[in-house]
N, C-alpha and C. Protein backbone atom coordinates (compact mmCIF):
# COMPACT_ATOMS: atom_id res chain seq x y z
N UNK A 1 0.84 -1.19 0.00
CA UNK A 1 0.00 0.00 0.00
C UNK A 1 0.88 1.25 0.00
N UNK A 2 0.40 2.67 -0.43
CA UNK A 2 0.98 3.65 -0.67
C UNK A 2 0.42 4.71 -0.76
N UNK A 3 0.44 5.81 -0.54
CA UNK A 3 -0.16 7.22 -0.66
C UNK A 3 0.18 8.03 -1.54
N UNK A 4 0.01 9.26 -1.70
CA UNK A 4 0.60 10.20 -2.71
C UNK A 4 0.21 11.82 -2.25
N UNK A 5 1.06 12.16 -1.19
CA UNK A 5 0.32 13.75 -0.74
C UNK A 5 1.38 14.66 -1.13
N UNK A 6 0.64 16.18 -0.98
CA UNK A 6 2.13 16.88 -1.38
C UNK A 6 3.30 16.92 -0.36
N UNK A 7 4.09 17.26 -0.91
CA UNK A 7 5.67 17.40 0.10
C UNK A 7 5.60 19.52 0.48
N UNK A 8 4.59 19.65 1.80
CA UNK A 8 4.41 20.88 2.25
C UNK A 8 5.77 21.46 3.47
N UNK A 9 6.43 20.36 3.73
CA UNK A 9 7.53 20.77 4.75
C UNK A 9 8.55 20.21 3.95
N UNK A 10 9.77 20.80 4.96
CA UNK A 10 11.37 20.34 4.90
C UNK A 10 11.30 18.56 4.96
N UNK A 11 10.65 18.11 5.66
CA UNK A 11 10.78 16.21 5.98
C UNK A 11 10.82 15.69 4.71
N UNK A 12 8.99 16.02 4.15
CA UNK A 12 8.66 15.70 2.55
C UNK A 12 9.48 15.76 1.90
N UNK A 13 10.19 16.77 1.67
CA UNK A 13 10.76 17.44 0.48
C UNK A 13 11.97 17.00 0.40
N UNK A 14 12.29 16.43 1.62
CA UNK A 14 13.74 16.08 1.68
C UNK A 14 13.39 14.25 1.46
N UNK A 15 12.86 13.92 1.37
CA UNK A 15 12.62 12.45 0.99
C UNK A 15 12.22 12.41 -0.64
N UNK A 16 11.44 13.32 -1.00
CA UNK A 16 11.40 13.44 -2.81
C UNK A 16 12.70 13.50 -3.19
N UNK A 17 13.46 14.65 -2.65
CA UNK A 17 14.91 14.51 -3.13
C UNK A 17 15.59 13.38 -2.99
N UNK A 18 15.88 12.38 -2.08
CA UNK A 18 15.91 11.48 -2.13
C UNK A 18 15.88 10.36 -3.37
N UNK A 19 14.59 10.39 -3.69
CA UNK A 19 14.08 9.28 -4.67
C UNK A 19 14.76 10.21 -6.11
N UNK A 20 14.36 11.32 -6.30
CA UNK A 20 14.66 11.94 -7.94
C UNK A 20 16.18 11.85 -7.71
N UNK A 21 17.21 11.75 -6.28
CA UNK A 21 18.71 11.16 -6.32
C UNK A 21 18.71 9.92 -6.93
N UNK A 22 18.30 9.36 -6.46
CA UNK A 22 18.25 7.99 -6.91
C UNK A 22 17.97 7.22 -8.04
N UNK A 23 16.52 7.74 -8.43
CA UNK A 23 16.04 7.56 -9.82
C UNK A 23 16.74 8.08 -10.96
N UNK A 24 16.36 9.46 -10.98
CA UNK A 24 17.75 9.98 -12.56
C UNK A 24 19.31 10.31 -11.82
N UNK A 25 19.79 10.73 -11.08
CA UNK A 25 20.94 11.11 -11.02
C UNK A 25 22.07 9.53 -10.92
N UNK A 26 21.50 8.32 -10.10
CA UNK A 26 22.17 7.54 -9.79
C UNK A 26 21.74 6.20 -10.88
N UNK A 27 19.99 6.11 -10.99
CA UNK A 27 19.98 4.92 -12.20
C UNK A 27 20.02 5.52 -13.33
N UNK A 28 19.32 6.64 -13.82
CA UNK A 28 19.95 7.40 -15.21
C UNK A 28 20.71 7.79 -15.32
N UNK A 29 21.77 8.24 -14.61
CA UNK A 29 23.24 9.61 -14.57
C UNK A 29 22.76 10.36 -15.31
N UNK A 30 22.06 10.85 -14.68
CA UNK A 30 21.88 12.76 -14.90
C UNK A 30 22.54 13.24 -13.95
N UNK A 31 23.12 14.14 -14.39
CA UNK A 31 23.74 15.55 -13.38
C UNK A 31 23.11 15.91 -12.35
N UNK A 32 23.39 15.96 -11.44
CA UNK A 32 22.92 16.24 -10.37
C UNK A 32 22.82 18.07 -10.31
N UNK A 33 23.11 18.42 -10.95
CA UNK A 33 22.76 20.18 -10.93
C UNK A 33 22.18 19.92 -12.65
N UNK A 34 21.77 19.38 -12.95
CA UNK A 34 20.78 19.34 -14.17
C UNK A 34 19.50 18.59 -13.42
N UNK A 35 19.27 17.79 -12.44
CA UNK A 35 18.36 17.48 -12.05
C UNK A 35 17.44 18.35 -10.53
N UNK A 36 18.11 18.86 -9.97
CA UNK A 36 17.80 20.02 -8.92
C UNK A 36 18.49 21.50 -9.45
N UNK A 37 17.37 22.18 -9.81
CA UNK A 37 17.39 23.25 -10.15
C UNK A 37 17.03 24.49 -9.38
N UNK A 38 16.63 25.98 -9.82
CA UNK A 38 16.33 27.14 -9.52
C UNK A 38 15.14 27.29 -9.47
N UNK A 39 14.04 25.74 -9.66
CA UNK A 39 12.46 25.76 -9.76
C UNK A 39 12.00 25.30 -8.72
N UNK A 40 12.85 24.75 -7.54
CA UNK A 40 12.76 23.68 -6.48
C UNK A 40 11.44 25.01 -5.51
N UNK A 41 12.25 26.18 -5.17
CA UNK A 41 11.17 26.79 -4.33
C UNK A 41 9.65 26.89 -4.80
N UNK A 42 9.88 27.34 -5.97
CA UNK A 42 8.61 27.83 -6.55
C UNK A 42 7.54 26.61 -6.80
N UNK A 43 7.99 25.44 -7.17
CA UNK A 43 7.35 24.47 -7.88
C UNK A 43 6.06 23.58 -6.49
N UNK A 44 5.39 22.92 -6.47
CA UNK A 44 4.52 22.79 -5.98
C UNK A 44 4.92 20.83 -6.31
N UNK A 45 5.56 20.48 -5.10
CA UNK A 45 5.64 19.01 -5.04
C UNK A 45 5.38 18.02 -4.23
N UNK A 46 5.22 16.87 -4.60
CA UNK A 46 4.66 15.75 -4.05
C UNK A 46 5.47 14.58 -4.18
N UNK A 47 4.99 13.30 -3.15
CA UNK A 47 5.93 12.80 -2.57
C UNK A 47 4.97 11.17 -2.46
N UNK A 48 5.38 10.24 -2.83
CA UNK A 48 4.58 8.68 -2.81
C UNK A 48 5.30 8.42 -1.43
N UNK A 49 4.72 8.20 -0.85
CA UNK A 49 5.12 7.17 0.84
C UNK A 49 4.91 5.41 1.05
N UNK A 50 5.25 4.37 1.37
CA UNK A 50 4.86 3.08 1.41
C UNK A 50 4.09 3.23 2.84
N UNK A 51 3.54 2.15 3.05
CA UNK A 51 2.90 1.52 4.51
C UNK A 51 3.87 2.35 5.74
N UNK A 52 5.30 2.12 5.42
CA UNK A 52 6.16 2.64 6.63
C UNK A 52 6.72 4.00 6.31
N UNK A 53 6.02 4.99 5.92
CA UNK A 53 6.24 6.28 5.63
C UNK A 53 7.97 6.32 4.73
N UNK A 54 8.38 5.26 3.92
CA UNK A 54 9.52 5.66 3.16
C UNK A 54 9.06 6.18 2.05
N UNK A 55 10.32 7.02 1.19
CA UNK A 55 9.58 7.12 -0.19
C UNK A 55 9.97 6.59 -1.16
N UNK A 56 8.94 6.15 -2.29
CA UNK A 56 9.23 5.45 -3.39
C UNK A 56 8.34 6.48 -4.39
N UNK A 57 8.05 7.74 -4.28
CA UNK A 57 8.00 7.92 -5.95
C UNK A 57 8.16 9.58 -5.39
N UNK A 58 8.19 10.52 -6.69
CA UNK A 58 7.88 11.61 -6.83
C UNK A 58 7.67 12.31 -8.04
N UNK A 59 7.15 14.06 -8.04
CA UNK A 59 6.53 14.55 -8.89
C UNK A 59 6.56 16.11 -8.51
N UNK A 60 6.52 16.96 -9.66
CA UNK A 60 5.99 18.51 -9.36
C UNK A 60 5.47 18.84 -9.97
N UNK A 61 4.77 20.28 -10.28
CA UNK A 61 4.42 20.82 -11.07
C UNK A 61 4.81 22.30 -10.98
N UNK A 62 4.54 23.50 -12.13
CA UNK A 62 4.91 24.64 -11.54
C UNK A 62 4.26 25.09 -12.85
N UNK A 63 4.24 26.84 -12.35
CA UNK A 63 3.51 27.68 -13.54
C UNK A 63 4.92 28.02 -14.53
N UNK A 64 4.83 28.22 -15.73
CA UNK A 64 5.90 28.87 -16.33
C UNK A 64 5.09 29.99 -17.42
N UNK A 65 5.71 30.49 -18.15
CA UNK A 65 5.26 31.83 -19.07
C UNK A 65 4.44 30.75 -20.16
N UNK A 66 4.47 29.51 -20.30
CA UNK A 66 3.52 28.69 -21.58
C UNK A 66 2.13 28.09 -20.97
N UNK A 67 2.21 28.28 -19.53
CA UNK A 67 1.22 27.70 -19.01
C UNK A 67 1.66 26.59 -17.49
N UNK A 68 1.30 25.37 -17.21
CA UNK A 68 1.57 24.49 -16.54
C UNK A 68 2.67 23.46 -16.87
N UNK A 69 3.76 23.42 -16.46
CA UNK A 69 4.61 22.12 -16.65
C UNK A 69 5.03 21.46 -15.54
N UNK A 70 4.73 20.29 -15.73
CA UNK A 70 4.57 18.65 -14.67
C UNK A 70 6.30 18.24 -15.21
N UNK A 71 6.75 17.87 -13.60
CA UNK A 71 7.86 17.44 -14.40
C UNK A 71 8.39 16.63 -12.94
N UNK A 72 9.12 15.94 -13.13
CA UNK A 72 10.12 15.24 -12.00
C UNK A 72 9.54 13.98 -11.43
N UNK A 73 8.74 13.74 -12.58
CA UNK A 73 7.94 12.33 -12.03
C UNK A 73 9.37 10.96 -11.92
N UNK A 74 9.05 10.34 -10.87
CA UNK A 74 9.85 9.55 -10.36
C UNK A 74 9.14 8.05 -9.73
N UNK A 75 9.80 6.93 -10.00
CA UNK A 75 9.09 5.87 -9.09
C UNK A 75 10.17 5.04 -9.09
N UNK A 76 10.64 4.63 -7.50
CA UNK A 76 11.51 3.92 -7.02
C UNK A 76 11.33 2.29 -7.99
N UNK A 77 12.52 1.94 -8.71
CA UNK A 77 12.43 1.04 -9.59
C UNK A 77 11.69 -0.46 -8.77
N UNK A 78 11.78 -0.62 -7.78
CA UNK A 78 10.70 -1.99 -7.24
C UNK A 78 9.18 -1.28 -6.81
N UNK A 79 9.02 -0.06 -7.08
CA UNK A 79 7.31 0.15 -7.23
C UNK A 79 7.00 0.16 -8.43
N UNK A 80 7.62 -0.12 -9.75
CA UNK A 80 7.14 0.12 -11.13
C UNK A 80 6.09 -1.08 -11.33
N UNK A 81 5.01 -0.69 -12.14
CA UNK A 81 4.30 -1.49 -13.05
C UNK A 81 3.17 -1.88 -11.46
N UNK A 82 3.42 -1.01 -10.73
CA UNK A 82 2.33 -1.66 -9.59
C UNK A 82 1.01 -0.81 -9.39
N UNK A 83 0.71 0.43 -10.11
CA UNK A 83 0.26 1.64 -10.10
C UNK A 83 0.54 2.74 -9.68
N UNK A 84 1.49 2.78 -9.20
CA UNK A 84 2.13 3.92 -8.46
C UNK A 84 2.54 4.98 -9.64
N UNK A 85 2.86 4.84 -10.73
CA UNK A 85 3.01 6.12 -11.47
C UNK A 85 1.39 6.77 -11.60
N UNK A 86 0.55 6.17 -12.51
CA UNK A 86 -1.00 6.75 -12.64
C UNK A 86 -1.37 7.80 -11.29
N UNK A 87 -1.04 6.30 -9.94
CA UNK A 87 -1.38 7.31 -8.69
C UNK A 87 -0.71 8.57 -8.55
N UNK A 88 0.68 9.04 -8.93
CA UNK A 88 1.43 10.02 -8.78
C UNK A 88 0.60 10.76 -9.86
N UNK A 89 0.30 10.29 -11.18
CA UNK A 89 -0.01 11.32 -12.33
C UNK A 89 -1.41 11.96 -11.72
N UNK A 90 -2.38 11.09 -10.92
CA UNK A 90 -3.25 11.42 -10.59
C UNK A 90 -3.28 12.52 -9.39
N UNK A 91 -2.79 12.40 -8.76
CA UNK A 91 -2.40 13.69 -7.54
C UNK A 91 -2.29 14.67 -7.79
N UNK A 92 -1.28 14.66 -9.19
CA UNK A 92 -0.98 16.04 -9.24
C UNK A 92 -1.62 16.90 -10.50
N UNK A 93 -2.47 15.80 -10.93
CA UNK A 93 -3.66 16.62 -11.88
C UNK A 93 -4.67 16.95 -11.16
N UNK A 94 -5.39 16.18 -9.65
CA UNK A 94 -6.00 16.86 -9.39
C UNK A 94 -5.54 18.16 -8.57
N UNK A 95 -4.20 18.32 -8.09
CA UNK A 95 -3.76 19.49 -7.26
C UNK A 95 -4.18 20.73 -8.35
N UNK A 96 -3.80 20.03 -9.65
CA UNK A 96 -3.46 21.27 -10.95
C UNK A 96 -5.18 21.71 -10.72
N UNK A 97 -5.69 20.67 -10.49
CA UNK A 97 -7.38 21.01 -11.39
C UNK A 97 -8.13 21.91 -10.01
N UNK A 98 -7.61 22.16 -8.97
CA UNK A 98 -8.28 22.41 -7.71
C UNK A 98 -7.80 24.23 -7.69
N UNK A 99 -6.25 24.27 -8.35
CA UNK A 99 -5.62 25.59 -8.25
C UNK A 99 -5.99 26.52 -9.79
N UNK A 100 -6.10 25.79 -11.23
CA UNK A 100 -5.71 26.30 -12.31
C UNK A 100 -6.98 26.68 -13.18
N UNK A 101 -7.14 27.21 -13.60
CA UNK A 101 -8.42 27.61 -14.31
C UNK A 101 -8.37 26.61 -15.37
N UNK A 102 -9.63 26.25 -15.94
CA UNK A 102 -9.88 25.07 -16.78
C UNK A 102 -9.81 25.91 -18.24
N UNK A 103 -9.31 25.04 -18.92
CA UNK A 103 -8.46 25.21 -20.13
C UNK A 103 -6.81 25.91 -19.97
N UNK A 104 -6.33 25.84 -18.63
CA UNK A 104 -4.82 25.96 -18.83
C UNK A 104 -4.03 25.30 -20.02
N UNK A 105 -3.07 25.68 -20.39
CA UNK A 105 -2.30 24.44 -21.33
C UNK A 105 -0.94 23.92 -20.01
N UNK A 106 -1.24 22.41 -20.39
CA UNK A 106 -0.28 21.78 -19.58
C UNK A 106 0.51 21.03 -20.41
N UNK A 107 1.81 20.94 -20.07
CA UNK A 107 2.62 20.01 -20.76
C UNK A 107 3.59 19.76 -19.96
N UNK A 108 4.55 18.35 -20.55
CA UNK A 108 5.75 18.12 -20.07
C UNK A 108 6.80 17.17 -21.12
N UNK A 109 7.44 16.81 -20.38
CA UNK A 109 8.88 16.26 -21.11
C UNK A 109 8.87 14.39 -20.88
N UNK A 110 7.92 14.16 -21.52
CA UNK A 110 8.04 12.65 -21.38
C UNK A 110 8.96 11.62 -21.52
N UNK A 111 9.76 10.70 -20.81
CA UNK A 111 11.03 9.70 -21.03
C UNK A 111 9.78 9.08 -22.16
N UNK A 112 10.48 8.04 -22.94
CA UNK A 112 9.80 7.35 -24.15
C UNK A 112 8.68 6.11 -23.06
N UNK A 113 9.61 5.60 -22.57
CA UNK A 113 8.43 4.91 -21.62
C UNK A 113 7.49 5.14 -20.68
N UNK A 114 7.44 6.43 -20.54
CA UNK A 114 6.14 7.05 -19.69
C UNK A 114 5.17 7.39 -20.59
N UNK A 115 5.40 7.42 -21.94
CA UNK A 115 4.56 8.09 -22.92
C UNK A 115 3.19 7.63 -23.05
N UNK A 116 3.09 6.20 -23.03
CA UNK A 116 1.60 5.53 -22.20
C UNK A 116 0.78 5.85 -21.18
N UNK A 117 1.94 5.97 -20.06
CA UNK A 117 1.25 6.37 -18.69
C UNK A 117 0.72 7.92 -18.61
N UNK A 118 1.35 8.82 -19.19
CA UNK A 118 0.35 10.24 -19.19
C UNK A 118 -0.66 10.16 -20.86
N UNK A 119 -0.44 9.31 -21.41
CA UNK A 119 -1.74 9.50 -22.71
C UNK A 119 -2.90 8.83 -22.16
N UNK A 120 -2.87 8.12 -20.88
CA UNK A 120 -4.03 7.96 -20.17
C UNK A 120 -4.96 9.05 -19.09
N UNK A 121 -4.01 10.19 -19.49
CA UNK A 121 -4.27 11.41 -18.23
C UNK A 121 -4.59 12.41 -19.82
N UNK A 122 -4.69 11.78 -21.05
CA UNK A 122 -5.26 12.96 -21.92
C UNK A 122 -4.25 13.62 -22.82
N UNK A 123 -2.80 13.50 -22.27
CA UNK A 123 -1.82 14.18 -22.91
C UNK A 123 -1.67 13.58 -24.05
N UNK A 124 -0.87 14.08 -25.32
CA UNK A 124 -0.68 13.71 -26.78
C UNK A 124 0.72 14.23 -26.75
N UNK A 125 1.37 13.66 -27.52
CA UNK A 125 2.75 13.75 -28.25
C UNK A 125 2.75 14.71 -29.11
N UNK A 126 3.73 15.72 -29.24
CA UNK A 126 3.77 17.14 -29.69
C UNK A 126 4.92 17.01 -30.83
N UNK A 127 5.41 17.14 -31.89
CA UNK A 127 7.09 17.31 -31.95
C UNK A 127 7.52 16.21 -32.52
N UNK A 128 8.56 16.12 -32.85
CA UNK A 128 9.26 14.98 -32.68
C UNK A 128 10.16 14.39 -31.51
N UNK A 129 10.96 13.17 -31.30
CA UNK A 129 11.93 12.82 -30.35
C UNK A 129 12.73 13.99 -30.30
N UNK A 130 13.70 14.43 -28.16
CA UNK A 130 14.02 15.09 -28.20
C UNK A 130 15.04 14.80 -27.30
N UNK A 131 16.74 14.68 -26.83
CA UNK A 131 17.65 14.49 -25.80
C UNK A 131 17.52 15.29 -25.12
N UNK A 132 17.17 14.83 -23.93
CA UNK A 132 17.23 15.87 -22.67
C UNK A 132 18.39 15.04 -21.68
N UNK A 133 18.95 15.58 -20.96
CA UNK A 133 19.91 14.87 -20.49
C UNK A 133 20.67 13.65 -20.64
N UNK A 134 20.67 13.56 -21.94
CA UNK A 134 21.25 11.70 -22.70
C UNK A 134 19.60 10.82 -22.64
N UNK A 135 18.38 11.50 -22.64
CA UNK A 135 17.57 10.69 -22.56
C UNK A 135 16.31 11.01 -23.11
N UNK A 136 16.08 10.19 -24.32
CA UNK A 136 14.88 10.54 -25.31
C UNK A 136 13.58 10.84 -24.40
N UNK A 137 12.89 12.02 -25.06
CA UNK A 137 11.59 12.67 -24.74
C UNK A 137 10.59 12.57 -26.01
N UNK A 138 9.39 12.90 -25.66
CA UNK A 138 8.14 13.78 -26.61
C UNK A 138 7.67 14.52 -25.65
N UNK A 139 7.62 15.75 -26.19
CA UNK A 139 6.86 17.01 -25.48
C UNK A 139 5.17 16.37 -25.86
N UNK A 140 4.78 16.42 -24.49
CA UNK A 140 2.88 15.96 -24.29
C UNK A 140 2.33 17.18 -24.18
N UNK A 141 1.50 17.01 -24.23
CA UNK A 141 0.37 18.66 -23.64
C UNK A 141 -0.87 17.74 -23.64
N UNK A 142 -1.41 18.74 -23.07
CA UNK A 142 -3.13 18.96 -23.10
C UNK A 142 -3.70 20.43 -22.15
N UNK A 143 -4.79 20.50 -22.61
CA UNK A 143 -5.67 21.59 -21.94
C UNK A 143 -6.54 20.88 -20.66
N UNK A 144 -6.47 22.10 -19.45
CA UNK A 144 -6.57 21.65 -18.17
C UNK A 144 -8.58 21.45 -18.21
C-alpha cells in the first residue's frame, strides 16, 4: 500500500529529493545540478510514501510563461508497473485542477516509456523525439 500527498515541509521534500537522487541522477546519470534546479522553491511538489512512511516515488508541477509544466515524475524502480506512477499522475492533476483555471495548457517532457502512462491522463505527443539529459523525450500537452 501507498499514498501520494504533497511534500508541504522540509521532511517531505527532503525524501522526494531522495528518490529523484536515486532515480535519474544515480539509475539514469543525470547531473545532479541538471536534475535540482532554480524551480525547487517555486514548484509545488509531491511525494509517494509506502505503509512505513519511506519514499518510493515523486513529482511537481509549476507555472511557467507557456502555461503548466509537470515534471520530475519519479518511481523507485521496485514500485514500477504496480500503479504507483498513474497514482502520482493522478495527484498532481488533481492538485493542478483544484488551483488552475480550466483550459490551462499543460505540458511536459516525457522519457519514451512514460509516454503511455500520461496519454491515459489525456496528454498527446507534440514534436518529434528530443535528448534531454542523454535521454529521449516527446513534449505531451493537453488543456486543463
Amino acid at each position: 500500500m501507498f499514498r501520494v500527498i504533497p511534500a508541504t515541509n522540509e521532511e517531505l521534500k527532503k525524501k522526494l529529493f531522495a528518490i529523484r537522487e536515486e532515480v535519474f541522477v544515480v539509475e539514469q546519470e543525470v547531473a545532479a545540478e541538471e536534475e535540482f534546479d532554480e524551480y525547487e522553491d517555486e514548484s509545488h511538489h509531491f511525494v509517494a510514501l509506502d505503509e512505513s512512511d519511506n519514499p518510493i516515488g515523486s513529482a511537481r508541477w509549476r507555472y511557467t510563461d507557456k502555461g503548466i509544466k509537470l515534471e520530475r515524475f519519479a518511481a523507485k524502480k521496485s514500485w514500477r508497473g504496480k500503479g504507483l506512477g498513474t497514482a502520482i499522475v493522478k495527484a498532481v492533476m488533481d492538485d493542478i485542477a483544484e488551483k488552475a483555471e480550466t483550459g490551462t495548457y499543460l505540458y511536459l517532457h516525457a522519457q519514451l516509456t512514460a509516454v503511455p502512462l500520461y496519454s491515459k491522463f489525456g496528454f498527446q505527443t507534440k514534436g518529434d523525439q528530443f535528448d534531454e539529459c542523454g535521454i529521449m523525450h516527446y513534449l505531451m500537452w493537453r488543456k486543463l
